[in-house]
N, C-alpha and C. Protein backbone atom coordinates (compact mmCIF):
# COMPACT_ATOMS: atom_id res chain seq x y z
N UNK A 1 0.84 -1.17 0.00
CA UNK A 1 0.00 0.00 0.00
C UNK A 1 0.89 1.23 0.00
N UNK A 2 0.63 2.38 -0.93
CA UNK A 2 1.12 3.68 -1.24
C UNK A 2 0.88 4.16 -0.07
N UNK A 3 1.60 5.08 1.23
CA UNK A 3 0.86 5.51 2.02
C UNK A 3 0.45 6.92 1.89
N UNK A 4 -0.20 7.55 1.67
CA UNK A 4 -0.37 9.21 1.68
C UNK A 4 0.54 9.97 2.83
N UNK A 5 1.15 10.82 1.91
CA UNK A 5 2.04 11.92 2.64
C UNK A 5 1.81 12.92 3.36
N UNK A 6 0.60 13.04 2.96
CA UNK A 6 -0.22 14.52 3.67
C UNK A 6 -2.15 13.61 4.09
N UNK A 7 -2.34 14.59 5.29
CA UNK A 7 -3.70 14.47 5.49
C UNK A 7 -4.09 15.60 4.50
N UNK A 8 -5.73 15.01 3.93
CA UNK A 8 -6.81 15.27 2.56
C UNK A 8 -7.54 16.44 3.89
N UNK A 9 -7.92 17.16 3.15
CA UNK A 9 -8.70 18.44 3.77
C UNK A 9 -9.94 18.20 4.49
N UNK A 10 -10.40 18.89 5.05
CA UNK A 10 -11.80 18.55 5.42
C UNK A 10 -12.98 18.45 4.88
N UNK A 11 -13.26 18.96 4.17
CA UNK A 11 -13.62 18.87 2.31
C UNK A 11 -13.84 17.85 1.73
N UNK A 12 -12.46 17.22 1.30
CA UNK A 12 -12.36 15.80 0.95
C UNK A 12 -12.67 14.72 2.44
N UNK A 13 -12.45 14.57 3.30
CA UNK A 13 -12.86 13.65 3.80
C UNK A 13 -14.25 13.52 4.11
N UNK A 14 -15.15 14.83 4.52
CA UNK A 14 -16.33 14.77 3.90
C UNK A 14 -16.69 13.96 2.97
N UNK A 15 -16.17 14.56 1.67
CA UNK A 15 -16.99 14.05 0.28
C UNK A 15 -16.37 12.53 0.96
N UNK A 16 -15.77 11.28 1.13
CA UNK A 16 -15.47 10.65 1.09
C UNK A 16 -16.10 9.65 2.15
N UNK A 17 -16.62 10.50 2.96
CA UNK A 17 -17.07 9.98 4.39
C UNK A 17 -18.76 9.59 3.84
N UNK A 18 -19.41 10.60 3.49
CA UNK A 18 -20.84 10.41 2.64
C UNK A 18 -20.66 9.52 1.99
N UNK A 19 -20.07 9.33 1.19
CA UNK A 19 -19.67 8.46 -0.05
C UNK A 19 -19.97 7.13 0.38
N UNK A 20 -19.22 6.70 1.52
CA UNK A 20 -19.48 5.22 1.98
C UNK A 20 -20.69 5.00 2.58
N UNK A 21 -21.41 6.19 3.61
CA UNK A 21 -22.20 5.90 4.16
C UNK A 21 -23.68 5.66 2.78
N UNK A 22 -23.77 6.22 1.61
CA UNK A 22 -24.36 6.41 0.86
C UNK A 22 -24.21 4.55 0.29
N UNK A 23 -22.73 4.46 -0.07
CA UNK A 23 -22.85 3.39 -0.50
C UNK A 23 -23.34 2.31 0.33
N UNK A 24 -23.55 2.37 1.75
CA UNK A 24 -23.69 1.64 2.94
C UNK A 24 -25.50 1.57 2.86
N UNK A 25 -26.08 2.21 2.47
CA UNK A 25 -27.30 2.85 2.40
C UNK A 25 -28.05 1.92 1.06
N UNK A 26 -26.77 2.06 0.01
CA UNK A 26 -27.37 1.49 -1.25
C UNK A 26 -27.31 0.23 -1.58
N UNK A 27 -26.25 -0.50 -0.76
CA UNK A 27 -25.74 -1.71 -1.01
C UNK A 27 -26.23 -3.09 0.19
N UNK A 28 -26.43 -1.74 1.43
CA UNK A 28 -26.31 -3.05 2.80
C UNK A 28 -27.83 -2.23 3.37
N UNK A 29 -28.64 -1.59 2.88
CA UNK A 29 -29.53 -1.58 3.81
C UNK A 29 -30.42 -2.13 4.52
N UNK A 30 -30.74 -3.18 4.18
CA UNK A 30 -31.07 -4.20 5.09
C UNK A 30 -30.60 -4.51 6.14
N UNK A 31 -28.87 -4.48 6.39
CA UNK A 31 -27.95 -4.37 7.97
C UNK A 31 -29.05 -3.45 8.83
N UNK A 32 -29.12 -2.09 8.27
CA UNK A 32 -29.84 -0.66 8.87
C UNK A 32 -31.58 -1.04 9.04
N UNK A 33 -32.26 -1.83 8.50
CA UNK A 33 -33.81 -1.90 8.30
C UNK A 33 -34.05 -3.32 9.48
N UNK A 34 -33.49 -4.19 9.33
CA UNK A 34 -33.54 -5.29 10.20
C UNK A 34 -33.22 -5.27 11.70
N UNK A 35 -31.96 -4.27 11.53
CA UNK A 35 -31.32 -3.74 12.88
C UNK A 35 -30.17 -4.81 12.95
N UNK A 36 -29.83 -5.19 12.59
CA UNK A 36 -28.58 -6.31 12.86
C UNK A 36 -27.29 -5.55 13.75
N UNK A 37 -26.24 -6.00 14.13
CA UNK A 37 -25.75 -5.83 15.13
C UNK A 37 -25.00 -5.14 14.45
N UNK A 38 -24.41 -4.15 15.23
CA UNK A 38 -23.81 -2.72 15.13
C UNK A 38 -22.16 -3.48 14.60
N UNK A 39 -21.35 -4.44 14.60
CA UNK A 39 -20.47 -4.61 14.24
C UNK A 39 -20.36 -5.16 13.04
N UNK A 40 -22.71 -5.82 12.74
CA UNK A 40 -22.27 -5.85 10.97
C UNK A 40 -22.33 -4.70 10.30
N UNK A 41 -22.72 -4.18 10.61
CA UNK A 41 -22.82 -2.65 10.21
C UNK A 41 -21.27 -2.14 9.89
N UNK A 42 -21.09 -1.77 11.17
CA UNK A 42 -19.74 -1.25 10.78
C UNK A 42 -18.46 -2.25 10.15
N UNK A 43 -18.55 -3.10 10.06
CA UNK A 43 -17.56 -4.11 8.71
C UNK A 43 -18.04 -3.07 7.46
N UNK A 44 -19.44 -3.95 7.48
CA UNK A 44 -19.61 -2.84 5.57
C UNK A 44 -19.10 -1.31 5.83
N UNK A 45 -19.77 -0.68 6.39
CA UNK A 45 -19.29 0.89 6.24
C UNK A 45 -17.78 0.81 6.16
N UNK A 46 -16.81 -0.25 7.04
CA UNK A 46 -15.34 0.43 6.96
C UNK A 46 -14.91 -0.14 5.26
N UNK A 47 -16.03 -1.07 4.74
CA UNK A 47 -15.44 -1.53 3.98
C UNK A 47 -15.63 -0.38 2.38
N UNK A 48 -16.74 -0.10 2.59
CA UNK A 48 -17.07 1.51 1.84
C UNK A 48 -15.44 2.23 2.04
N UNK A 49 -15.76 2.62 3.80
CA UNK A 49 -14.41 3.46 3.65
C UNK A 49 -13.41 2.65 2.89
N UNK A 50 -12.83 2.19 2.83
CA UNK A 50 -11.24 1.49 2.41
C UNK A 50 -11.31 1.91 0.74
N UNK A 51 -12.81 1.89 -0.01
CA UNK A 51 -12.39 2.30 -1.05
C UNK A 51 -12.49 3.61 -1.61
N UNK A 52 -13.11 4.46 -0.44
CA UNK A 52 -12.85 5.93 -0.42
C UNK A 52 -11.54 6.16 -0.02
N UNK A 53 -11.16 5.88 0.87
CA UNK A 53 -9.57 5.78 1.28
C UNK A 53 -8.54 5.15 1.00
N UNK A 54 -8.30 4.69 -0.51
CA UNK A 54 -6.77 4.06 -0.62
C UNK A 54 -6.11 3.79 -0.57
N UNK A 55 -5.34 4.83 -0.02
CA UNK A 55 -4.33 4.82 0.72
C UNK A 55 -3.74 4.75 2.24
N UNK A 56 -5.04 4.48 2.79
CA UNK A 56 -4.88 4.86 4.09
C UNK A 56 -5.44 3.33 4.75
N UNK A 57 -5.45 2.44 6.04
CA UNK A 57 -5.88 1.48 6.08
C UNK A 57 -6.97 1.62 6.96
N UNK A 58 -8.01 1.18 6.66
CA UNK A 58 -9.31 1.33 7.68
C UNK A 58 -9.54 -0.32 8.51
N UNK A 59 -9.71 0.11 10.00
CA UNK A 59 -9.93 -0.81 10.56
C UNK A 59 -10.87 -0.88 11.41
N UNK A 60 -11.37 -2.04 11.77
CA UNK A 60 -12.24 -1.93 12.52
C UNK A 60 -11.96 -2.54 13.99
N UNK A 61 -11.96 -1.88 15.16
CA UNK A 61 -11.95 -2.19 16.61
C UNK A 61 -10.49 -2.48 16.82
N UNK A 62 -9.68 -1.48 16.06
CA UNK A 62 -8.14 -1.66 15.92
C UNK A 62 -8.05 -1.26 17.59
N UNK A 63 -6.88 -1.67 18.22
CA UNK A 63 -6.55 -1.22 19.21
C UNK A 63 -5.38 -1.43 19.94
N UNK A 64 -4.61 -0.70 18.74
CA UNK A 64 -3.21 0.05 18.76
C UNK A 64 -2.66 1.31 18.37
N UNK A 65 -2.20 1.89 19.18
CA UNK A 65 -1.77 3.14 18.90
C UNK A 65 -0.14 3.00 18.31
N UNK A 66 0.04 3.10 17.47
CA UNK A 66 1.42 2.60 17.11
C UNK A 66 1.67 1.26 16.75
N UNK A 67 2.86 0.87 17.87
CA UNK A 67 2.74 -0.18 18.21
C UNK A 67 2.54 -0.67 20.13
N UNK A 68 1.71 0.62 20.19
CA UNK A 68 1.33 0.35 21.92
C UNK A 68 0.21 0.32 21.77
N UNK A 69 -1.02 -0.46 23.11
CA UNK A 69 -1.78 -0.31 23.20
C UNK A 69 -2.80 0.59 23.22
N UNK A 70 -4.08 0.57 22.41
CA UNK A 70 -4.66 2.06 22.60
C UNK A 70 -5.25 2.33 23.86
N UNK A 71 -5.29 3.06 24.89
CA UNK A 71 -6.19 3.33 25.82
C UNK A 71 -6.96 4.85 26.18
N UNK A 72 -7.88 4.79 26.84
CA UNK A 72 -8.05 5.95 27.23
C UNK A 72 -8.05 6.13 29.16
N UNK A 73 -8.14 7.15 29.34
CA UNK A 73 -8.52 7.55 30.84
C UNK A 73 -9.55 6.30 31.50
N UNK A 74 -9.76 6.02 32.66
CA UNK A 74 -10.60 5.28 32.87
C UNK A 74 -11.92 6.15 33.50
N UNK A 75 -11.67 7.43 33.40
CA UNK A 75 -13.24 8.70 34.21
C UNK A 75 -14.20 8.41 33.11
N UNK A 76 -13.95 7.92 31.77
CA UNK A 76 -15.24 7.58 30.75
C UNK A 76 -16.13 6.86 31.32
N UNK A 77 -15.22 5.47 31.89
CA UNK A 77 -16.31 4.62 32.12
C UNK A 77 -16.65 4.78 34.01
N UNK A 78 -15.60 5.51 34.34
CA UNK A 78 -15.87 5.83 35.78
C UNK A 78 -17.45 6.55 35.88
N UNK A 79 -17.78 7.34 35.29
CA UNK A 79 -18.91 8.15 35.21
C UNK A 79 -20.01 7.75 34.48
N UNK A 80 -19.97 6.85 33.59
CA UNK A 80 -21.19 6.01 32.41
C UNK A 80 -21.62 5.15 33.39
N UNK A 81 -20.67 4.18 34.40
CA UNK A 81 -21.55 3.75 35.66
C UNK A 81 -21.49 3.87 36.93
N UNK A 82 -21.77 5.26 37.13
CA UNK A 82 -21.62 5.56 38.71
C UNK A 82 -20.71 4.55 39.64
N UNK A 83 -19.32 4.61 39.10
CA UNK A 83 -18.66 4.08 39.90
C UNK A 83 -17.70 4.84 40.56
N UNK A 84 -17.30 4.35 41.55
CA UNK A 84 -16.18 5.18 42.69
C UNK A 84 -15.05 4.74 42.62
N UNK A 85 -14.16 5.65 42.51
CA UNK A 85 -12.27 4.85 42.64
C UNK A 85 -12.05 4.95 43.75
N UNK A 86 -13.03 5.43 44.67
CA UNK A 86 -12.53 4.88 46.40
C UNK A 86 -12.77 3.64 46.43
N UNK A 87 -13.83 2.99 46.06
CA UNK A 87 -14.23 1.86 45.99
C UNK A 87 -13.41 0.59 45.81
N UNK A 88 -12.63 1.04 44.36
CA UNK A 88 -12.04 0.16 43.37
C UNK A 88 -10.70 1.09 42.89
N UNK A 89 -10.05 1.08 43.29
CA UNK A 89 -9.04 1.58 43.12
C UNK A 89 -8.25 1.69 41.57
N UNK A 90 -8.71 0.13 41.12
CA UNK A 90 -8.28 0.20 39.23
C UNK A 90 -8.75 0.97 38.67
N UNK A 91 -9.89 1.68 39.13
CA UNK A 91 -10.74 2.89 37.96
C UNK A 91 -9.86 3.49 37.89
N UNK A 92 -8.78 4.03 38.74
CA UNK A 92 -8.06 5.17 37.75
C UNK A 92 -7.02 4.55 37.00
N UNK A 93 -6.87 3.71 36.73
CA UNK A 93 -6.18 2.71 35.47
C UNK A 93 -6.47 3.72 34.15
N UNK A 94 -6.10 3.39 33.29
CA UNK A 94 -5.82 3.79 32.14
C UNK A 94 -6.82 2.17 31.84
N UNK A 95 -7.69 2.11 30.34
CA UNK A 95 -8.62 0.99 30.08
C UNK A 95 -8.35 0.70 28.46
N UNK A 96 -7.88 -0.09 28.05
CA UNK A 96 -8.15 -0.89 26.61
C UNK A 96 -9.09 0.16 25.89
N UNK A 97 -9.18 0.38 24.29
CA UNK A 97 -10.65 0.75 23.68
C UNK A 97 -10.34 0.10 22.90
N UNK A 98 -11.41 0.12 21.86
CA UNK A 98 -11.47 -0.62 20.52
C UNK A 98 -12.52 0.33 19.73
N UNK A 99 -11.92 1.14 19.19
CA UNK A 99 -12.94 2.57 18.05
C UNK A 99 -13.68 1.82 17.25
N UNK A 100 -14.58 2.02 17.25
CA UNK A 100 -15.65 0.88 15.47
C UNK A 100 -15.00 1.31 14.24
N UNK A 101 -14.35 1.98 13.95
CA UNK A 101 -13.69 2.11 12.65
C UNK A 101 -12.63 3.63 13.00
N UNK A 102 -11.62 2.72 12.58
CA UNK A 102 -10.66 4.08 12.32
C UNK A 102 -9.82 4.01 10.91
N UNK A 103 -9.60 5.31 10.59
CA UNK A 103 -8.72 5.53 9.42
C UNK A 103 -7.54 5.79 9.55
N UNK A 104 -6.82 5.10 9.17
CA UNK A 104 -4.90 5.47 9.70
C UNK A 104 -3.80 5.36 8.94
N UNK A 105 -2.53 5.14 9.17
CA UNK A 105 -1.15 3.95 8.59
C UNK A 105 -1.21 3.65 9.63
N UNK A 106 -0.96 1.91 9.80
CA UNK A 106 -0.96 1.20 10.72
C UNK A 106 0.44 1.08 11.27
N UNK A 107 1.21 0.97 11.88
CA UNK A 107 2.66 1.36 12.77
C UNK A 107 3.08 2.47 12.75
N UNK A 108 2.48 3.12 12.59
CA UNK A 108 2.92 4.77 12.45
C UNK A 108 1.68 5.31 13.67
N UNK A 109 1.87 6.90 13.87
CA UNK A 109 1.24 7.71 13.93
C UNK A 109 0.00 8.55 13.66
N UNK A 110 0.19 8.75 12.04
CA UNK A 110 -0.93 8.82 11.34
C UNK A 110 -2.08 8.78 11.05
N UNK A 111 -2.89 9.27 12.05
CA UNK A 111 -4.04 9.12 12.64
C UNK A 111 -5.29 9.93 11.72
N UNK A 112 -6.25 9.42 10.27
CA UNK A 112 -6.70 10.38 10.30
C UNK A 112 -7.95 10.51 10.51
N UNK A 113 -9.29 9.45 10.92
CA UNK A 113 -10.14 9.74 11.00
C UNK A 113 -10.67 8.49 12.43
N UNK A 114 -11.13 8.84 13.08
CA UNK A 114 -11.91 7.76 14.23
C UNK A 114 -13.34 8.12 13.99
N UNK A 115 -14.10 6.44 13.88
CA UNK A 115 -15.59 6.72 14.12
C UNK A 115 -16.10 5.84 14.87
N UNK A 116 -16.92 6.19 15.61
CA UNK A 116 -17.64 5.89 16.29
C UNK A 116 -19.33 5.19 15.76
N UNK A 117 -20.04 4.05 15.69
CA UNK A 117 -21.11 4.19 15.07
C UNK A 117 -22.51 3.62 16.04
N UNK A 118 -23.34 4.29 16.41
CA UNK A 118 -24.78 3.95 17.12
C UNK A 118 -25.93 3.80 15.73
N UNK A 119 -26.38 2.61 16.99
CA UNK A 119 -27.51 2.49 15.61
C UNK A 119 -29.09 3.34 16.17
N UNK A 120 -28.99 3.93 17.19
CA UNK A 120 -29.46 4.99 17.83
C UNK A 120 -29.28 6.27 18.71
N UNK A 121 -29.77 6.90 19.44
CA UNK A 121 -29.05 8.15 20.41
C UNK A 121 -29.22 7.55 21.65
N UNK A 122 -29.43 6.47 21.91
CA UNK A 122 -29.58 5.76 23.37
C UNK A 122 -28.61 6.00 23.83
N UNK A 123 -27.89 6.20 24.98
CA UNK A 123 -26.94 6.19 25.68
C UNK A 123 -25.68 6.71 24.82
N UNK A 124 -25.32 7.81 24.27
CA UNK A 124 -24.35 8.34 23.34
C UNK A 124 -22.98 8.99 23.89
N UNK A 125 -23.19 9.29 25.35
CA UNK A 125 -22.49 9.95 26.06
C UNK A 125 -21.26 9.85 26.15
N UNK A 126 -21.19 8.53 26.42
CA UNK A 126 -19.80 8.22 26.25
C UNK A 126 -19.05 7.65 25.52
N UNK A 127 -19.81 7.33 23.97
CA UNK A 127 -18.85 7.61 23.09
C UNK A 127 -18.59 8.97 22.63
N UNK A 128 -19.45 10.13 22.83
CA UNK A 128 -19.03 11.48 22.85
C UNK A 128 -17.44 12.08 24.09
N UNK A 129 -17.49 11.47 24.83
CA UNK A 129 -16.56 11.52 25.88
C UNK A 129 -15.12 10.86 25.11
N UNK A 130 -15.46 9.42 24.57
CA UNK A 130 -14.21 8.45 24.08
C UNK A 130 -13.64 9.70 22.77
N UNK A 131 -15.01 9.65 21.86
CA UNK A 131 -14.60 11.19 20.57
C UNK A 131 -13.93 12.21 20.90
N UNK A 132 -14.06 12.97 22.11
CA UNK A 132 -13.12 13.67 22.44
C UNK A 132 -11.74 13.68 22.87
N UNK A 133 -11.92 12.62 23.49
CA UNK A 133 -10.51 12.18 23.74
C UNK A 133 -9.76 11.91 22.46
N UNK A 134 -10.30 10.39 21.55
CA UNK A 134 -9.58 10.41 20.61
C UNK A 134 -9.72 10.98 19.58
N UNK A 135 -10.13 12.56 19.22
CA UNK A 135 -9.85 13.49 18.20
C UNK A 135 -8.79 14.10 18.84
N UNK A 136 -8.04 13.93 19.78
CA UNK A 136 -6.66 14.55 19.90
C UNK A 136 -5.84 14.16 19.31
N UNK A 137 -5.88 13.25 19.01
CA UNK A 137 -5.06 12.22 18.25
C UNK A 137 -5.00 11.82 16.65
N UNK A 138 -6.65 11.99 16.39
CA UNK A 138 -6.83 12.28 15.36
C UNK A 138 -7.24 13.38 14.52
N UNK A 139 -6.88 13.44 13.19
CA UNK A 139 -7.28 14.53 12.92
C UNK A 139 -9.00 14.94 13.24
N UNK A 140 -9.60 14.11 12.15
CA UNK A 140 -11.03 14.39 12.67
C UNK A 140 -11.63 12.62 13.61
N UNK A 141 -13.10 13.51 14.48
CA UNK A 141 -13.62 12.56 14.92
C UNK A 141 -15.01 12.30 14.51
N UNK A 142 -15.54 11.10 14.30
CA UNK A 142 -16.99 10.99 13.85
C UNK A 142 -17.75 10.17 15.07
N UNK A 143 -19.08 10.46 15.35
CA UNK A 143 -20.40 9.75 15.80
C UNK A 143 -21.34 9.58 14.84
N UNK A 144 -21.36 8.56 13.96
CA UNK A 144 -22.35 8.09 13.12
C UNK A 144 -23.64 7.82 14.23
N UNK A 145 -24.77 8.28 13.81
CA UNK A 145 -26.22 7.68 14.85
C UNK A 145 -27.29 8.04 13.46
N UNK A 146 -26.98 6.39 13.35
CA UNK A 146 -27.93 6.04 11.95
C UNK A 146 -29.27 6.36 12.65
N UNK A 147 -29.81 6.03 13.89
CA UNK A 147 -31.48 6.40 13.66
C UNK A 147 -32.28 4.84 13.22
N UNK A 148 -32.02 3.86 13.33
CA UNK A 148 -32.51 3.02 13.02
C UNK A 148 -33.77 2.69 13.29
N UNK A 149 -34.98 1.96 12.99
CA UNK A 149 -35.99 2.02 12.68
C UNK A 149 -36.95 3.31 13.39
N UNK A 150 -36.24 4.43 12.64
CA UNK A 150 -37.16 5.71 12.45
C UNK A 150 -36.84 6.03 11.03
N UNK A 151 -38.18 5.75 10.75
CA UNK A 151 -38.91 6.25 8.69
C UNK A 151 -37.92 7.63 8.70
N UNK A 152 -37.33 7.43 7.23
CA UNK A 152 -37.30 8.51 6.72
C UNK A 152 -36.13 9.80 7.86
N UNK A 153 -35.67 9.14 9.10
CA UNK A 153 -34.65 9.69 9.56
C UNK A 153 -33.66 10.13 9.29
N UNK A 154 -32.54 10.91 9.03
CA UNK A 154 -31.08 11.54 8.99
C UNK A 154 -30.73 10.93 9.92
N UNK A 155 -29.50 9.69 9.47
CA UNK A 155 -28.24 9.86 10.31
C UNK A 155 -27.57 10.99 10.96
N UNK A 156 -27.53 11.66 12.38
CA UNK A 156 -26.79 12.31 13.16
C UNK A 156 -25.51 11.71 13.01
N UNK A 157 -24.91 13.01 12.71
CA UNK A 157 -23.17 13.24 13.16
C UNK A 157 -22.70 14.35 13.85
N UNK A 158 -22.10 13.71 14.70
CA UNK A 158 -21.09 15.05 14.96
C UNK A 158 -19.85 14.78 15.02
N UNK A 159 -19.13 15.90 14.64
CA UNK A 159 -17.87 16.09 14.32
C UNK A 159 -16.79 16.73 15.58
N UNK A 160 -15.36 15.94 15.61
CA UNK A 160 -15.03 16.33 16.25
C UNK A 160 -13.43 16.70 15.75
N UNK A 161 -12.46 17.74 16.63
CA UNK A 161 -11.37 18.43 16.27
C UNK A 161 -11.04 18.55 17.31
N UNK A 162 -9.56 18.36 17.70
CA UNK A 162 -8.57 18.84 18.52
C UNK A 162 -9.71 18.76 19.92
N UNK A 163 -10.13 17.16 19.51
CA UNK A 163 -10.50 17.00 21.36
C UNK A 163 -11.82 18.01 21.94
N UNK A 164 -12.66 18.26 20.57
CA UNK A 164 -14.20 19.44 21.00
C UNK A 164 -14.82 19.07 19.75
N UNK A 165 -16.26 19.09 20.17
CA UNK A 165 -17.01 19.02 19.01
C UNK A 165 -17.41 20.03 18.24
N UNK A 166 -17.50 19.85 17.16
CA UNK A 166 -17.59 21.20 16.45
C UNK A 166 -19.31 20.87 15.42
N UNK A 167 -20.06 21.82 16.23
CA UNK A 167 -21.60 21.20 16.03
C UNK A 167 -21.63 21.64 14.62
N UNK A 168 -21.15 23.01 14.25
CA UNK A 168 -21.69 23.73 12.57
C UNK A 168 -20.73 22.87 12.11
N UNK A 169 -19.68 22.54 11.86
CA UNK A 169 -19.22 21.42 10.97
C UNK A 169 -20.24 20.12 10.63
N UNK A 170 -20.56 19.53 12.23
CA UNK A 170 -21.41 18.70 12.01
C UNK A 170 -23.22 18.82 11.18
N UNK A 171 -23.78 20.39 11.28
CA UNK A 171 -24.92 20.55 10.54
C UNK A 171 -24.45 20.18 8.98
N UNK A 172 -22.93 20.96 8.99
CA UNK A 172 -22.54 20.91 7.31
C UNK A 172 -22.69 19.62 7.05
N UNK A 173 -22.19 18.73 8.10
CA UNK A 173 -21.97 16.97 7.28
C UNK A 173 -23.20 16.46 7.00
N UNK A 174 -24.37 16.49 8.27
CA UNK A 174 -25.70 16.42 8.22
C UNK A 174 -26.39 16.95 6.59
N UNK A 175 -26.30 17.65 6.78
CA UNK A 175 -27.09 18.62 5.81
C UNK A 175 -26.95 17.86 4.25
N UNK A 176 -25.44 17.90 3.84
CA UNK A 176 -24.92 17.31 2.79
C UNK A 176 -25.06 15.48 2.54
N UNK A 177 -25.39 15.01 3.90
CA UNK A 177 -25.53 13.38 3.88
C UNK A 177 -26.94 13.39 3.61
N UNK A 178 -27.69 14.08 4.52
CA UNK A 178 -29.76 14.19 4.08
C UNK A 178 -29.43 14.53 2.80
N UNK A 179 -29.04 15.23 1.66
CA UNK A 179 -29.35 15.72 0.39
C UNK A 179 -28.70 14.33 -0.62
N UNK A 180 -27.74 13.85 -0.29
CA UNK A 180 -27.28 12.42 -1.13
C UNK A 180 -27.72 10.88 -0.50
N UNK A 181 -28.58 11.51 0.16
CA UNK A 181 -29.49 9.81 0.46
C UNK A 181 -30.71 10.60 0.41
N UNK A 182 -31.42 11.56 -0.16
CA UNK A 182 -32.56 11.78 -0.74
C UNK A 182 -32.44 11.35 -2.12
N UNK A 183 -31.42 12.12 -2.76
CA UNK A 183 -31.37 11.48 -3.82
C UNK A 183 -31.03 10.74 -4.62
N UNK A 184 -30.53 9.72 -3.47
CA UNK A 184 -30.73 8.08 -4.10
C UNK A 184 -31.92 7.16 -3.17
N UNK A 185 -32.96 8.44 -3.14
CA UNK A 185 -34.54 7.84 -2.17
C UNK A 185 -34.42 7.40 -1.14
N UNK A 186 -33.94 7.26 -0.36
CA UNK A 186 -33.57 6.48 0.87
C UNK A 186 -34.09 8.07 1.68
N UNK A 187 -34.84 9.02 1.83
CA UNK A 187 -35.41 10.05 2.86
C UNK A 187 -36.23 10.84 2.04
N UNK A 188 -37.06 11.13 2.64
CA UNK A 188 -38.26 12.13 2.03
C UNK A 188 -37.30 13.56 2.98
N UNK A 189 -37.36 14.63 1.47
CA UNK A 189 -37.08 15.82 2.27
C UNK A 189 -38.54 17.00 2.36
């Protein structure tokens, strides 16, 4: 694999990011209509990505940073279940993750896209918490929330940068994903 020398703009990873979810829409929707489990889901979508992305290797539930383990803080999950580190002292451990799809070079650094994917807004919190964390790392961060069996719904995204979400980026992605899955019918606008 060629690896790309430079990270693609925000622009392009957009157009590129729709692209799969569109093709994900046109090819696998039945994964999305049946409800099937969020990890068949995200296989097809990373597999969309890989041919929006070329050059870059998309994985799914990778969990390595380099060649070290990926982790985050353990206050994510300290706070998702009211737990105490008086209690349990490992909560303040540092904890394993596994991202549902990331875009990268694999032994390197090169970090350029992490997503995250819900097949609803149930409990979102703390992969909004994990997104922040790992958009430090990466360039951009995604929360796919397909919306699953709600007619005629928009997938929610939000977008994240340098560790904050950035909501008007995210209307832009919104906005532009409702207009290319209208018009390949998949939403009444």
């Amino acid at each position: 694999m060629k690896y790309s020398k430079t990270y693609p703009p925000i622009k392009d990873v957009k157009k590129r990011v729709i692209a799969a979810i569109c093709a994900l829409y046109q090819h696998d929707v039945e994964l999305i209509t049946v409800n099937a489990s969020e990890r068949s889901i995200t296989h097809k979508l990373a597999e969309y990505l890989q041919k929006e992305f070329p050059c870059w290797h998309v994985d799914c539930e990778y969990n390595r940073y380099g060649n070290d383990i990926k982790r985050i803080p353990n206050t994510c999950f300290i706070e998702k279940y009211n737990l105490s580190a008086k209690e349990n002292p490992d909560l303040t451990k540092d904890v394993t993750v596994f991202p549902d799809i990331i875009i990268h070079q694999r032994g390197t650094r090169k970090n350029l896209v992490v997503i995250e994917v819900k097949k609803n807004n149930n409990d979102i919190e703390h992969d909004k918490k994990k997104l922040s964390y790992f958009s430090r790392d990466y360039k951009y961060g995604i929360l796919l929330i397909l919306n699953v069996g709600r007619n005629n719904k928009v997938p929610e995204l939000h977008i994240y940068t340098e560790g904050n979400e950035d909501k008007n980026k995210a209307q832009e992605w919104e906005n532009d994903l409702k207009s290319a899955l209208a018009l390949l019918g998949y939403l009444n606008t």
